[in-house]
PDB file of N, CA and C in Angstrom:
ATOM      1  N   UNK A   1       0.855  -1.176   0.000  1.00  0.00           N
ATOM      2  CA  UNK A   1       0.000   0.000   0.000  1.00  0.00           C
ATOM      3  C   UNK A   1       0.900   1.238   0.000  1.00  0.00           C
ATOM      4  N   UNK A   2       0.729   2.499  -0.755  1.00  0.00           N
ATOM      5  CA  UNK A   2       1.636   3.600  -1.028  1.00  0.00           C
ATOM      6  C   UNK A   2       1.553   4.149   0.154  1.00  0.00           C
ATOM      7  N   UNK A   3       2.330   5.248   0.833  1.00  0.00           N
ATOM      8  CA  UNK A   3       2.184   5.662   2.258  1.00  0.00           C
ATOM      9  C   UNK A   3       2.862   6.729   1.850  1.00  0.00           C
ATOM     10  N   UNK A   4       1.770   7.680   1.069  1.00  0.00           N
ATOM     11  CA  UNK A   4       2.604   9.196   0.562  1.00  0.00           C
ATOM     12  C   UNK A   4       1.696   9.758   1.470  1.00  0.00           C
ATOM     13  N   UNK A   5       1.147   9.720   2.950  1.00  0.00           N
ATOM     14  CA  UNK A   5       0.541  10.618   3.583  1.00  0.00           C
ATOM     15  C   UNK A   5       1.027   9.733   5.258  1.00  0.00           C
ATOM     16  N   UNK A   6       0.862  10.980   6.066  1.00  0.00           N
ATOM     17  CA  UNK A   6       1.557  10.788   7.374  1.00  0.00           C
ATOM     18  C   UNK A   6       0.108   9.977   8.043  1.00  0.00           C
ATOM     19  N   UNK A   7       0.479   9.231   8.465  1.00  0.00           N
ATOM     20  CA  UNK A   7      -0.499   7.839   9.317  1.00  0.00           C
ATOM     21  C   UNK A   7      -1.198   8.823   9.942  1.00  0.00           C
ATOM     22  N   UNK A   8      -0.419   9.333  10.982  1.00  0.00           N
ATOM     23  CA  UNK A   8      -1.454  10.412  12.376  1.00  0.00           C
ATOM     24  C   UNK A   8      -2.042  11.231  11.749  1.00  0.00           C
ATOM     25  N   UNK A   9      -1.685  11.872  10.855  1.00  0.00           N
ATOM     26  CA  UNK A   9      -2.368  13.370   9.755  1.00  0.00           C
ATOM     27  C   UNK A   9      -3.811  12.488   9.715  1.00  0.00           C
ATOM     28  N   UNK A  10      -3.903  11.384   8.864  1.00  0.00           N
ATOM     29  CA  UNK A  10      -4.720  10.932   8.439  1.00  0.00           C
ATOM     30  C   UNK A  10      -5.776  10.015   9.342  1.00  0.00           C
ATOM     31  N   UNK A  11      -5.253   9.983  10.337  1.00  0.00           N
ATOM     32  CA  UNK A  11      -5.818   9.434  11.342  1.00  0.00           C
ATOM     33  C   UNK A  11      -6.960  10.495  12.539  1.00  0.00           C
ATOM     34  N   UNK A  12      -5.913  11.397  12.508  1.00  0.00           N
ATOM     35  CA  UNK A  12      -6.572  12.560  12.652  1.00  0.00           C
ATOM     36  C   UNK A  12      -7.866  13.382  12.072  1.00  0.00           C
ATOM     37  N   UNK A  13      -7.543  13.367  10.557  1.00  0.00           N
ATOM     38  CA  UNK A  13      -8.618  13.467   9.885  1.00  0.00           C
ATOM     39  C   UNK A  13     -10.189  12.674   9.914  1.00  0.00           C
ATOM     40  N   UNK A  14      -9.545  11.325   9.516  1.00  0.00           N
ATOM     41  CA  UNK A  14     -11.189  10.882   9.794  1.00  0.00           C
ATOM     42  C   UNK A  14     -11.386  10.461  11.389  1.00  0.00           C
ATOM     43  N   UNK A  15     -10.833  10.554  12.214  1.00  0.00           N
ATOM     44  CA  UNK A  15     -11.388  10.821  13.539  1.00  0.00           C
ATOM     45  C   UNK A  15     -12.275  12.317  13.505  1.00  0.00           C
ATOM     46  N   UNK A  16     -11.706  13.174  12.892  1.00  0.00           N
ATOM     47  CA  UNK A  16     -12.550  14.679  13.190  1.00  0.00           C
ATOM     48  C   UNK A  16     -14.208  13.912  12.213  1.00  0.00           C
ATOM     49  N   UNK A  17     -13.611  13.718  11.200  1.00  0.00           N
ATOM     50  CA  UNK A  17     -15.019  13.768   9.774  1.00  0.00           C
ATOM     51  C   UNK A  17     -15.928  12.580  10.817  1.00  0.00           C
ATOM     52  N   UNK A  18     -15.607  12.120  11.875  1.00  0.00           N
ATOM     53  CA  UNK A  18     -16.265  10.158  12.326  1.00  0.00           C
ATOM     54  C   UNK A  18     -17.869  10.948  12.806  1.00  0.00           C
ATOM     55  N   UNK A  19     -17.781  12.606  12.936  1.00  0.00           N
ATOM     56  CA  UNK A  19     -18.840  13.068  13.875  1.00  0.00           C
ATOM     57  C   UNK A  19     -19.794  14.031  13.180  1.00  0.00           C
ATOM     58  N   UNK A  20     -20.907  13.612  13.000  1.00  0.00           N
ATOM     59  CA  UNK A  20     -21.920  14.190  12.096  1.00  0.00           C
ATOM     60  C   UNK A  20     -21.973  16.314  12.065  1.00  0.00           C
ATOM     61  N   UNK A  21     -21.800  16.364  13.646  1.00  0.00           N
ATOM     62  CA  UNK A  21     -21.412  18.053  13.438  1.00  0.00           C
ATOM     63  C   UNK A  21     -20.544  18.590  13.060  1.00  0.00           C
ATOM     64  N   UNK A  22     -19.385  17.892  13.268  1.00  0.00           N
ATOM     65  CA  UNK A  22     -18.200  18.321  12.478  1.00  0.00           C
ATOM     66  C   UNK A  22     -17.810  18.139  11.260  1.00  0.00           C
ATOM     67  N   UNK A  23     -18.704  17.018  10.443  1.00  0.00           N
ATOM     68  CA  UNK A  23     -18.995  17.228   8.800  1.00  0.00           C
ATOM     69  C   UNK A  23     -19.695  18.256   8.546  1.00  0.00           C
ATOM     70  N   UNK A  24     -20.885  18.704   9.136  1.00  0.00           N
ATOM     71  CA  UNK A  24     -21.412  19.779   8.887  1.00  0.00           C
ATOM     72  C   UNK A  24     -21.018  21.449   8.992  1.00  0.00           C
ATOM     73  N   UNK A  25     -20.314  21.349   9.853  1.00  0.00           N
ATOM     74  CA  UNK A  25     -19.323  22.891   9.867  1.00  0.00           C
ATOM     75  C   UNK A  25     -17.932  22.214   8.323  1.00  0.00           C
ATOM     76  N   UNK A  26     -17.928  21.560   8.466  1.00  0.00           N
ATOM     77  CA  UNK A  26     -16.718  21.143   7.033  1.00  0.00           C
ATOM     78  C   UNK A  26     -17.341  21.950   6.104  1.00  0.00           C
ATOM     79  N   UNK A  27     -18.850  21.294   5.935  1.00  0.00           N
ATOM     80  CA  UNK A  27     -19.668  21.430   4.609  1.00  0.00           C
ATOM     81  C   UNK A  27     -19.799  23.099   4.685  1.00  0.00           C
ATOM     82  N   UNK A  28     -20.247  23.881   5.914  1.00  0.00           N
ATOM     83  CA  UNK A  28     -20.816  25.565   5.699  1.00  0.00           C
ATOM     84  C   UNK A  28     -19.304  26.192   5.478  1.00  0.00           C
ATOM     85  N   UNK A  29     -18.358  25.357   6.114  1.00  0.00           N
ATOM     86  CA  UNK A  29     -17.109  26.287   5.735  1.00  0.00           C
ATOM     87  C   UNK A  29     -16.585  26.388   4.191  1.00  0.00           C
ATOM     88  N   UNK A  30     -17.065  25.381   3.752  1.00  0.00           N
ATOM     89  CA  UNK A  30     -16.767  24.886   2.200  1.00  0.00           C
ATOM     90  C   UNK A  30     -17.362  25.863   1.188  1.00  0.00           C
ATOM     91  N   UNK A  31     -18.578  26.730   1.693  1.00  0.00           N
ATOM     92  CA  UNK A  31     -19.365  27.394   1.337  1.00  0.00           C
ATOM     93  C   UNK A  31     -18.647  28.812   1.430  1.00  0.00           C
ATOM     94  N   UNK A  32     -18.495  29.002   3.022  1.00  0.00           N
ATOM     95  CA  UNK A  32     -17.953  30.349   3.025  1.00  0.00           C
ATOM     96  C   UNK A  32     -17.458  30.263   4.138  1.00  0.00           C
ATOM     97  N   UNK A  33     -15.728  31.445   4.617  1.00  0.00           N
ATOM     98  CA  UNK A  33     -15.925  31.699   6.287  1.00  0.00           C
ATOM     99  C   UNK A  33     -17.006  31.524   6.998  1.00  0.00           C
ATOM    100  N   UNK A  34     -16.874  31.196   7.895  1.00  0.00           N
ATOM    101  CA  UNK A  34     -17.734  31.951   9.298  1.00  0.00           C
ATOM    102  C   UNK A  34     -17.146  32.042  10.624  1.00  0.00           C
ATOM    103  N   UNK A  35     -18.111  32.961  10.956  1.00  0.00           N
ATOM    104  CA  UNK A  35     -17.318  33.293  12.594  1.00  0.00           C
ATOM    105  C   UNK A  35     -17.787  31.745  13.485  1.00  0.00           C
ATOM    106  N   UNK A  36     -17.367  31.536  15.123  1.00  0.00           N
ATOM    107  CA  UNK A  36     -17.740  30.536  15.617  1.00  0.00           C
ATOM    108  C   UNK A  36     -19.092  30.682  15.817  1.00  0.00           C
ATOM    109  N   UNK A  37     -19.652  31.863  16.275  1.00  0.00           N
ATOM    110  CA  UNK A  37     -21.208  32.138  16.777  1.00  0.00           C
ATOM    111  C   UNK A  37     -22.128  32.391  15.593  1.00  0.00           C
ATOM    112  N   UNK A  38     -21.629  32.723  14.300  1.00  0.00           N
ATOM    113  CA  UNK A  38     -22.216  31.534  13.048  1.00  0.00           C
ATOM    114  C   UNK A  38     -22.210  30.454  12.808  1.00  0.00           C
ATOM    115  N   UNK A  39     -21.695  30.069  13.267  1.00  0.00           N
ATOM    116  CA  UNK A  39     -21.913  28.291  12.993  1.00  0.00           C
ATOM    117  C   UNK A  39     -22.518  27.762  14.530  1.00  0.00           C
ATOM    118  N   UNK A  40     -22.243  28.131  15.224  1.00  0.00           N
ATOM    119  CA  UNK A  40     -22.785  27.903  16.128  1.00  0.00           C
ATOM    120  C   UNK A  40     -24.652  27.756  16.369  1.00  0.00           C
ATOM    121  N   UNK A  41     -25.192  29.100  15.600  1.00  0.00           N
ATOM    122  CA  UNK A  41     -26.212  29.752  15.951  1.00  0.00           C
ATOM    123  C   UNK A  41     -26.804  28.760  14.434  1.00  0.00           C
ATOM    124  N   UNK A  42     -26.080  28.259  13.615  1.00  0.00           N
ATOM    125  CA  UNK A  42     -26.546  27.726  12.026  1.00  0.00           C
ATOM    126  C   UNK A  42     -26.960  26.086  12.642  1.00  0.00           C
ATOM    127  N   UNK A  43     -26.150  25.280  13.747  1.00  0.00           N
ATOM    128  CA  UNK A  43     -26.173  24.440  14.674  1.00  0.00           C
ATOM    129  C   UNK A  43     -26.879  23.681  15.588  1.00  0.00           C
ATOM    130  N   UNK A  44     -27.287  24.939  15.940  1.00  0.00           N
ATOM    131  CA  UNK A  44     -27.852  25.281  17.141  1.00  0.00           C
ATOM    132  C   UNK A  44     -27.230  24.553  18.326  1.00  0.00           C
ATOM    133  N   UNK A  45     -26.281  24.840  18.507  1.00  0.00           N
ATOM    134  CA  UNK A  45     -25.327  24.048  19.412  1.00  0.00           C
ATOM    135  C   UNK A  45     -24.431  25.070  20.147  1.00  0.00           C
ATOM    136  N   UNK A  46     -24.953  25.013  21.470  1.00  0.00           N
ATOM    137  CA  UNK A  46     -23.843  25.706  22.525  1.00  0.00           C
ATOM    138  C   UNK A  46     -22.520  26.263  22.021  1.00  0.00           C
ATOM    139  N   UNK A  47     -21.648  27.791  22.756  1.00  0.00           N
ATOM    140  CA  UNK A  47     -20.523  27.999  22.610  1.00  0.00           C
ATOM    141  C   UNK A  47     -19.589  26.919  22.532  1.00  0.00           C
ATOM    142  N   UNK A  48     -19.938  26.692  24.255  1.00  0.00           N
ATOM    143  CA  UNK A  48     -18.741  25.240  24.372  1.00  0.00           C
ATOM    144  C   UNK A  48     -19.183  23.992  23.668  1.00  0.00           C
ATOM    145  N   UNK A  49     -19.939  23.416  23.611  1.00  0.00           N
ATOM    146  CA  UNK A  49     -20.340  22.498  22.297  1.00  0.00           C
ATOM    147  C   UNK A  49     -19.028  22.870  20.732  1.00  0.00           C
ATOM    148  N   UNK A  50     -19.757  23.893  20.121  1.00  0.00           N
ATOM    149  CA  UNK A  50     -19.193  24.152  19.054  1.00  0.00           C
ATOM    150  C   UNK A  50     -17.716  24.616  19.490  1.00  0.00           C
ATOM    151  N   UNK A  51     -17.213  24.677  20.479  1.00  0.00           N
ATOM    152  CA  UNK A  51     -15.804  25.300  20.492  1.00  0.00           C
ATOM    153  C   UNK A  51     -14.968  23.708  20.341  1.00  0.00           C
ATOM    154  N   UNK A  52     -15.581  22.852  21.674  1.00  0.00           N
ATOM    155  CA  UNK A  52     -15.077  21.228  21.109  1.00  0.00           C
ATOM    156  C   UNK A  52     -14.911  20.721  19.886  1.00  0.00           C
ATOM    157  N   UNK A  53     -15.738  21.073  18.853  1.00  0.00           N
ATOM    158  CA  UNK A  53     -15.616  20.465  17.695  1.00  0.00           C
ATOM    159  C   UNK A  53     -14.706  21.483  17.049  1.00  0.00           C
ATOM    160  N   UNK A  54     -14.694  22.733  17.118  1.00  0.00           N
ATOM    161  CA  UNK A  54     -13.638  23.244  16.631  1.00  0.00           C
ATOM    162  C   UNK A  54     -12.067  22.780  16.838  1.00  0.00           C
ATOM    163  N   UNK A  55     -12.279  22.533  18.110  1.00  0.00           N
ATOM    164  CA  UNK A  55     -10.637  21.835  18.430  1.00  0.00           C
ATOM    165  C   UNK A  55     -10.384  20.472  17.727  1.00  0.00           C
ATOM    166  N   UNK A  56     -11.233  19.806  17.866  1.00  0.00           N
ATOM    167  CA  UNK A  56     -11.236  18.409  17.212  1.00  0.00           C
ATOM    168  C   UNK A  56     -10.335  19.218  15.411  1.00  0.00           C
ATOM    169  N   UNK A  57     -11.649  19.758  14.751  1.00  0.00           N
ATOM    170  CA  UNK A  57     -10.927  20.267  13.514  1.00  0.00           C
ATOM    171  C   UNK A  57      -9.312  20.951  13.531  1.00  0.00           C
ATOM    172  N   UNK A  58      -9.420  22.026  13.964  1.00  0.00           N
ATOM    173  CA  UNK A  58      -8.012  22.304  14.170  1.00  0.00           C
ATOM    174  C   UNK A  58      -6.832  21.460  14.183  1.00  0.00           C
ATOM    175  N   UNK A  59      -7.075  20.473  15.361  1.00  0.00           N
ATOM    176  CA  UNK A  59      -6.106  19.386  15.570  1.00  0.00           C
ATOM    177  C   UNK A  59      -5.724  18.797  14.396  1.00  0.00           C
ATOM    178  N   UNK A  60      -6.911  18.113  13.264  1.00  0.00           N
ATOM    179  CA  UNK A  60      -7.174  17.846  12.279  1.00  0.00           C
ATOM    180  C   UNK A  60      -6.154  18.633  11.273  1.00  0.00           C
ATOM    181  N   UNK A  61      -6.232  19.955  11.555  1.00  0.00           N
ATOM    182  CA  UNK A  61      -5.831  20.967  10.692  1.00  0.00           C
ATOM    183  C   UNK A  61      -6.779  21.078   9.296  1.00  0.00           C
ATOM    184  N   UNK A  62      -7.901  20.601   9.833  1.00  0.00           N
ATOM    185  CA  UNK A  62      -9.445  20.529   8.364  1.00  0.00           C
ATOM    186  C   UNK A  62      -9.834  22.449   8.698  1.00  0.00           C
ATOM    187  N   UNK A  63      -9.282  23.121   9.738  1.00  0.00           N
ATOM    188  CA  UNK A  63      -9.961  24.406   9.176  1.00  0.00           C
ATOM    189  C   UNK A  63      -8.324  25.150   9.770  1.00  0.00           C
ATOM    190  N   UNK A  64      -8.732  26.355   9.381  1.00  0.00           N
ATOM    191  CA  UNK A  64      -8.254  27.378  10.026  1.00  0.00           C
ATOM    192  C   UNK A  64      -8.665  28.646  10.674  1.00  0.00           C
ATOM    193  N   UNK A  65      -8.212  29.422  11.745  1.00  0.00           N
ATOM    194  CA  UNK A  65      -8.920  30.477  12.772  1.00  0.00           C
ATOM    195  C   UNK A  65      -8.002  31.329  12.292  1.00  0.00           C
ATOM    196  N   UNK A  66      -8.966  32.444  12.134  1.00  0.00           N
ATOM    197  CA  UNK A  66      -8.296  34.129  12.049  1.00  0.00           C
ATOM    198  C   UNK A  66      -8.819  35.350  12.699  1.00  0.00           C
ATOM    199  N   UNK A  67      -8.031  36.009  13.449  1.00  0.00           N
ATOM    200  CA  UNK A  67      -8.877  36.598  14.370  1.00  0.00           C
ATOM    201  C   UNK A  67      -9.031  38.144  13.540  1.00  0.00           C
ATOM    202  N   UNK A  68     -10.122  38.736  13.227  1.00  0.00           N
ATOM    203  CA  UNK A  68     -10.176  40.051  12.909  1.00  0.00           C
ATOM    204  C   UNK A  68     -11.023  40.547  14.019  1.00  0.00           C
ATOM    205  N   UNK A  69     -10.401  41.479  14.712  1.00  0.00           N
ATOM    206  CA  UNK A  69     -10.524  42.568  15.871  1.00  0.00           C
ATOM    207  C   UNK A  69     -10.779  41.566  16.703  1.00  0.00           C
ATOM    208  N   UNK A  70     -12.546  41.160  17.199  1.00  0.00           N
ATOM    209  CA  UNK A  70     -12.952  40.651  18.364  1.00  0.00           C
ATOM    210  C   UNK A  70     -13.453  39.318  17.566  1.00  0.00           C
ATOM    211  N   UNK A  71     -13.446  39.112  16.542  1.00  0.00           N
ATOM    212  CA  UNK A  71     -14.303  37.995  16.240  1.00  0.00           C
ATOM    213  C   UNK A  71     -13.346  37.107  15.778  1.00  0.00           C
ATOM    214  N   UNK A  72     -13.521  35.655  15.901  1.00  0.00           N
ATOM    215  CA  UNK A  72     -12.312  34.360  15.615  1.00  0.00           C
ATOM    216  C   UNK A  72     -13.197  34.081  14.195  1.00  0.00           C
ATOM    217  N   UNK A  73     -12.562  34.058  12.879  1.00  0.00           N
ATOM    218  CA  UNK A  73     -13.832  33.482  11.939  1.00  0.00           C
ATOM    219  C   UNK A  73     -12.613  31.701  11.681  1.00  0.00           C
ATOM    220  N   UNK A  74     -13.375  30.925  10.613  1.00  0.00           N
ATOM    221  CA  UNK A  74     -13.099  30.088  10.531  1.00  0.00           C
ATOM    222  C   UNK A  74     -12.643  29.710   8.884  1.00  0.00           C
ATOM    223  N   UNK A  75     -11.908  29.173   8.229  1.00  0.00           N
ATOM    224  CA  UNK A  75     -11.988  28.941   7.041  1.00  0.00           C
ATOM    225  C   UNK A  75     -11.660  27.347   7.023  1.00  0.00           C
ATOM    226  N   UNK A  76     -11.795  26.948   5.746  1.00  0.00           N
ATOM    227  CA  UNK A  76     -11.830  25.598   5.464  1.00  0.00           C
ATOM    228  C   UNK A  76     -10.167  25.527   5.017  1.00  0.00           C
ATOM    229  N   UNK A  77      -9.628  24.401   5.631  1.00  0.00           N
ATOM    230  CA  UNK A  77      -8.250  24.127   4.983  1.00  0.00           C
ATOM    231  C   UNK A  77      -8.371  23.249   3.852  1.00  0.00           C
ATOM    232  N   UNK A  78      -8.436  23.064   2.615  1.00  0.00           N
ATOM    233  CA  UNK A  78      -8.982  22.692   1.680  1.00  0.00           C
ATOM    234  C   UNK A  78      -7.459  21.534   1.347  1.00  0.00           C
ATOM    235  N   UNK A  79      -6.355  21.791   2.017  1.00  0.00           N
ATOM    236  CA  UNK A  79      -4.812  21.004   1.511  1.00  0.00           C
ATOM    237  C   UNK A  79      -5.160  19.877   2.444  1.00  0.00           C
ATOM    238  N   UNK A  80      -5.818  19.917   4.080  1.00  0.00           N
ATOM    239  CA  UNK A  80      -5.948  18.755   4.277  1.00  0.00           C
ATOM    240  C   UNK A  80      -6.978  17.533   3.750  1.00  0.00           C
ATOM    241  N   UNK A  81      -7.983  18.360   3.154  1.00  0.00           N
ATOM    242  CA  UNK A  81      -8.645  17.356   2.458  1.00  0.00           C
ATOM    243  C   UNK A  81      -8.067  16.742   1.420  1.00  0.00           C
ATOM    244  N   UNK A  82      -7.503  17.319   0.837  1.00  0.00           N
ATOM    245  CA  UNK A  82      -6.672  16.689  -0.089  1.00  0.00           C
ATOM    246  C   UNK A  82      -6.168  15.210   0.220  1.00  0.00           C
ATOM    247  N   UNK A  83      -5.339  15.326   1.107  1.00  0.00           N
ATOM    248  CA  UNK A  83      -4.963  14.084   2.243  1.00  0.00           C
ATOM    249  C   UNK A  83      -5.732  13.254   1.831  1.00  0.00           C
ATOM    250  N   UNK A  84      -7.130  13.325   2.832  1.00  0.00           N
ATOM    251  CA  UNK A  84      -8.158  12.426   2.323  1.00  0.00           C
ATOM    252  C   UNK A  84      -8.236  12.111   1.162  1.00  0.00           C
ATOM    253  N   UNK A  85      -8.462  12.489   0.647  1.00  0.00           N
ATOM    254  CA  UNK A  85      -8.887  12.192  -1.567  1.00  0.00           C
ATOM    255  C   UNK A  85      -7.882  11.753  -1.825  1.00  0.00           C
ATOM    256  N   UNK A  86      -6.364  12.010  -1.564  1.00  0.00           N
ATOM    257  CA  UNK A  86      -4.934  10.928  -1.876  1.00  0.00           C
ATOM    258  C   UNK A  86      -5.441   9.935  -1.746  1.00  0.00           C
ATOM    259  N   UNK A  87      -5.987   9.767  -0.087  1.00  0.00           N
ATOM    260  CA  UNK A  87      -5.808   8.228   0.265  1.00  0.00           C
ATOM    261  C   UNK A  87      -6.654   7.578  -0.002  1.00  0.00           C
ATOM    262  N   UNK A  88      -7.935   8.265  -0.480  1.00  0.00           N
ATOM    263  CA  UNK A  88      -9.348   7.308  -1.079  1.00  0.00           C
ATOM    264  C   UNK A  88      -8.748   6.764  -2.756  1.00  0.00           C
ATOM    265  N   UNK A  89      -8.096   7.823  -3.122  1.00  0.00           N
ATOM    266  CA  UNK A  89      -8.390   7.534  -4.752  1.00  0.00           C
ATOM    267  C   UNK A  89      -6.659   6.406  -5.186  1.00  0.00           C
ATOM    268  N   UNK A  90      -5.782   6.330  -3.657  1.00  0.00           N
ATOM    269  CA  UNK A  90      -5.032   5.641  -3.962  1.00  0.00           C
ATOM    270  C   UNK A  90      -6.179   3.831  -4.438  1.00  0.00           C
ATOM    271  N   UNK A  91      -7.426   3.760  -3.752  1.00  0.00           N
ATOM    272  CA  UNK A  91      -7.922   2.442  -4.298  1.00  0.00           C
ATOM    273  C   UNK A  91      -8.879   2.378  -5.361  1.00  0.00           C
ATOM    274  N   UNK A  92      -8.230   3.431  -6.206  1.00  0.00           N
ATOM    275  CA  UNK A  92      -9.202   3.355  -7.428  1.00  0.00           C
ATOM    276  C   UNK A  92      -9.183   2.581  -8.528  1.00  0.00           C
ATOM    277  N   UNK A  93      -8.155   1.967  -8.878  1.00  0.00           N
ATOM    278  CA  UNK A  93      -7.591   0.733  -9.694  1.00  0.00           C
ATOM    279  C   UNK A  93      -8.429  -0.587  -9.554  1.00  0.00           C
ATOM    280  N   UNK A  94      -8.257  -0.167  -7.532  1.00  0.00           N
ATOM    281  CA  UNK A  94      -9.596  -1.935  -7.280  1.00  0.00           C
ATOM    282  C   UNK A  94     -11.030  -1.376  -7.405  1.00  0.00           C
ATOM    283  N   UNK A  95     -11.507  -0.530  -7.835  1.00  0.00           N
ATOM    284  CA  UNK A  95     -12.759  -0.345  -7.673  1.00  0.00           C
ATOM    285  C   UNK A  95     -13.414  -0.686  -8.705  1.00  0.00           C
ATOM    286  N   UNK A  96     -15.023  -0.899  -8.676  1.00  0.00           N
ATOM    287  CA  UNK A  96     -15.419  -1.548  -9.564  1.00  0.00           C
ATOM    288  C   UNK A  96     -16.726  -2.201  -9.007  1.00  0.00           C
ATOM    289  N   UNK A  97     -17.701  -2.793  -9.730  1.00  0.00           N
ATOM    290  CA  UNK A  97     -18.496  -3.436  -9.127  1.00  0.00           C
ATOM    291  C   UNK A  97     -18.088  -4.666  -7.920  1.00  0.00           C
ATOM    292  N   UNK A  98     -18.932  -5.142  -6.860  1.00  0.00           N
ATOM    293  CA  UNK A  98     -18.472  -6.509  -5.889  1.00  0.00           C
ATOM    294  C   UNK A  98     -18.588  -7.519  -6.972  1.00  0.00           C
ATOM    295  N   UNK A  99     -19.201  -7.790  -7.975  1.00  0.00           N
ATOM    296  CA  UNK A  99     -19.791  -8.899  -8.609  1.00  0.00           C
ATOM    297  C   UNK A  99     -18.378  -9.200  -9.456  1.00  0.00           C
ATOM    298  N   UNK A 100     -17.913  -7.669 -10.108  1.00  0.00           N
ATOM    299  CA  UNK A 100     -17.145  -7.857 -10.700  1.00  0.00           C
ATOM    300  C   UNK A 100     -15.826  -8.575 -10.218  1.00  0.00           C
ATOM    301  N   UNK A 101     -15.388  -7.589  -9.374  1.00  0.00           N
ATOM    302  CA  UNK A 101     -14.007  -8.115  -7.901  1.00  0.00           C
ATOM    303  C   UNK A 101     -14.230  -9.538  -8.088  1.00  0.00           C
ATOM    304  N   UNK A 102     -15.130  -9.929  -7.117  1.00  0.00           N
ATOM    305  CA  UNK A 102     -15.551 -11.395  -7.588  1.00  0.00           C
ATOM    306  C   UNK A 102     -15.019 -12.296  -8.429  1.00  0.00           C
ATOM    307  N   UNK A 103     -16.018 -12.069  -9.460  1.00  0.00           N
ATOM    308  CA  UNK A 103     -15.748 -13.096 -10.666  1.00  0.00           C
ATOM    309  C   UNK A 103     -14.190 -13.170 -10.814  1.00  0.00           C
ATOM    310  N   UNK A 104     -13.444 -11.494 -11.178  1.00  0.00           N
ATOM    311  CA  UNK A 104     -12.086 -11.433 -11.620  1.00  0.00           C
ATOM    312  C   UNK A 104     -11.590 -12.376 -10.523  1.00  0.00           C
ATOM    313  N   UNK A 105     -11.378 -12.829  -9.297  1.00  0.00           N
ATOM    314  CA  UNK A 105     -11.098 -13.258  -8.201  1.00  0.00           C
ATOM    315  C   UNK A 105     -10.992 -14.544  -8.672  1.00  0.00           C
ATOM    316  N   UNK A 106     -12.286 -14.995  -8.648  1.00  0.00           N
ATOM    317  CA  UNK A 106     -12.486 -16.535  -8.663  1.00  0.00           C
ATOM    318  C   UNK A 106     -11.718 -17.320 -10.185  1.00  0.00           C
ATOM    319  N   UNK A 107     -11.969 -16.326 -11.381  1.00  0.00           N
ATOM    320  CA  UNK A 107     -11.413 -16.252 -12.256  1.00  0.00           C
ATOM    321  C   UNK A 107      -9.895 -16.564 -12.491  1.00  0.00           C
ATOM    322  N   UNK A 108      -9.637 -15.975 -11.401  1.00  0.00           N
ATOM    323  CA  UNK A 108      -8.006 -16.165 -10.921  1.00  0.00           C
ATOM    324  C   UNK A 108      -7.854 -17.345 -10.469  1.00  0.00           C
ATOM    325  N   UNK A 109      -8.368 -17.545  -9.568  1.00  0.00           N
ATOM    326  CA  UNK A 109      -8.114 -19.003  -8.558  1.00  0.00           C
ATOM    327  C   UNK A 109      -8.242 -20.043  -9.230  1.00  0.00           C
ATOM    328  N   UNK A 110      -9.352 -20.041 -10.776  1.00  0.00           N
ATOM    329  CA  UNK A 110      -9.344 -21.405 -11.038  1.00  0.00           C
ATOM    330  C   UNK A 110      -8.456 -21.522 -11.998  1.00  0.00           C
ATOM    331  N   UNK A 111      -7.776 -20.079 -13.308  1.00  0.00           N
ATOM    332  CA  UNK A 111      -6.542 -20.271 -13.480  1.00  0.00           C
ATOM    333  C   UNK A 111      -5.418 -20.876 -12.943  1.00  0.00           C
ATOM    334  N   UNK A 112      -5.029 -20.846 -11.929  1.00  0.00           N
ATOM    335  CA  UNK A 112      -4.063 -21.248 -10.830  1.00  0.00           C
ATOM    336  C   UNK A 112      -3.986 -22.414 -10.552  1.00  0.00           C
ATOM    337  N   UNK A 113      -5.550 -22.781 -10.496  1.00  0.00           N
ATOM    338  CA  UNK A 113      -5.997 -24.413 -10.074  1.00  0.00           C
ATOM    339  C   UNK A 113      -5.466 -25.168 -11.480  1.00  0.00           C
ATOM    340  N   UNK A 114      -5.934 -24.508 -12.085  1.00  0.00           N
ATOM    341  CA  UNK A 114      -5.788 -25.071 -14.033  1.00  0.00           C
ATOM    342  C   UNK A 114      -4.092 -24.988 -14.189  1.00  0.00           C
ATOM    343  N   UNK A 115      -3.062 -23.714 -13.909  1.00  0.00           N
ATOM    344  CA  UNK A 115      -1.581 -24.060 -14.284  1.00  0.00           C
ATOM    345  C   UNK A 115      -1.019 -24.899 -13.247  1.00  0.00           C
ATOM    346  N   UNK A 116      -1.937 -25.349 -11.954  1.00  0.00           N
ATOM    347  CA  UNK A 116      -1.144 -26.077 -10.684  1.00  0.00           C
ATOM    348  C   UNK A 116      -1.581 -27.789 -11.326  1.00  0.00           C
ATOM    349  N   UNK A 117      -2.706 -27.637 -11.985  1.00  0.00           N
ATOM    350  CA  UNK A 117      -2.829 -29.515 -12.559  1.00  0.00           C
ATOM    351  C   UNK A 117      -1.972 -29.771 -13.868  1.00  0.00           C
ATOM    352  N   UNK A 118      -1.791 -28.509 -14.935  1.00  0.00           N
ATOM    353  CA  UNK A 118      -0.666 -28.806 -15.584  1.00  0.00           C
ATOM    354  C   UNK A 118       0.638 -28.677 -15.430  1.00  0.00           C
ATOM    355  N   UNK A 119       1.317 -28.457 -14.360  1.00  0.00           N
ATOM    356  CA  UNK A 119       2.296 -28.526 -14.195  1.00  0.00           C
ATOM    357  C   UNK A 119       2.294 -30.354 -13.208  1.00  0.00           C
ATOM    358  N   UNK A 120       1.601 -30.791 -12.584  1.00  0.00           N
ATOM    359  CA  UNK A 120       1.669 -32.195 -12.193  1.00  0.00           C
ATOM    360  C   UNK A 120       1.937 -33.477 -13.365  1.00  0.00           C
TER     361      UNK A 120
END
């Protein structure tokens, strides 16, 4: 398996995405900034609520915080998703229908069975 992405990075990542609110601030950030008490109030989920999942992301490094004057807004880090999509589309070669996998599979095995009786 290729290992052009750091284990913990990525481990990190879908630990943050594993939690239905924190896909959903992914998705409004994807859209546009927002401050925390926008997303919060879009939520409907407590300061401290939404500040937890912010840390979760951060950690992640799936967003980024910028403070203008009094307000923290939020943006989407769009390089760590990337990460993700490396490591999904590294199994795109096996993808394909199950039926298909399959057959090609079994297809194989009885080749094998077939060059292991001619070689006896």
């Amino acid at each position: 398996m290729p290992n052009n992405y750091n284990p913990q990075e990525l481990d990190d990542i879908l630990e943050a995405l594993g939690n239905q609110h924190r896909r959903e601030i992914i998705y409004f950030l994807s859209l546009q900034p927002s401050s925390i008490s926008q997303l919060a109030a879009m939520r409907d989920l407590s300061l401290p609520a939404i500040h937890k999942h912010i840390k979760v992301l951060e950690k992640a490094k799936l967003i980024n915080r910028k403070k203008i004057g009094r307000i923290n807004f939020l943006t989407l880090n769009r390089q760590s998703l990337r990460v993700l999509q490396d490591w999904v589309n590294q199994y795109h070669t096996y993808w394909g229908n199950d039926e298909e996998t399959l057959e090609n599979y079994v297809e194989y095995l009885s080749q094998q069975d077939t060059d292991n009786q001619e070689e006896k």
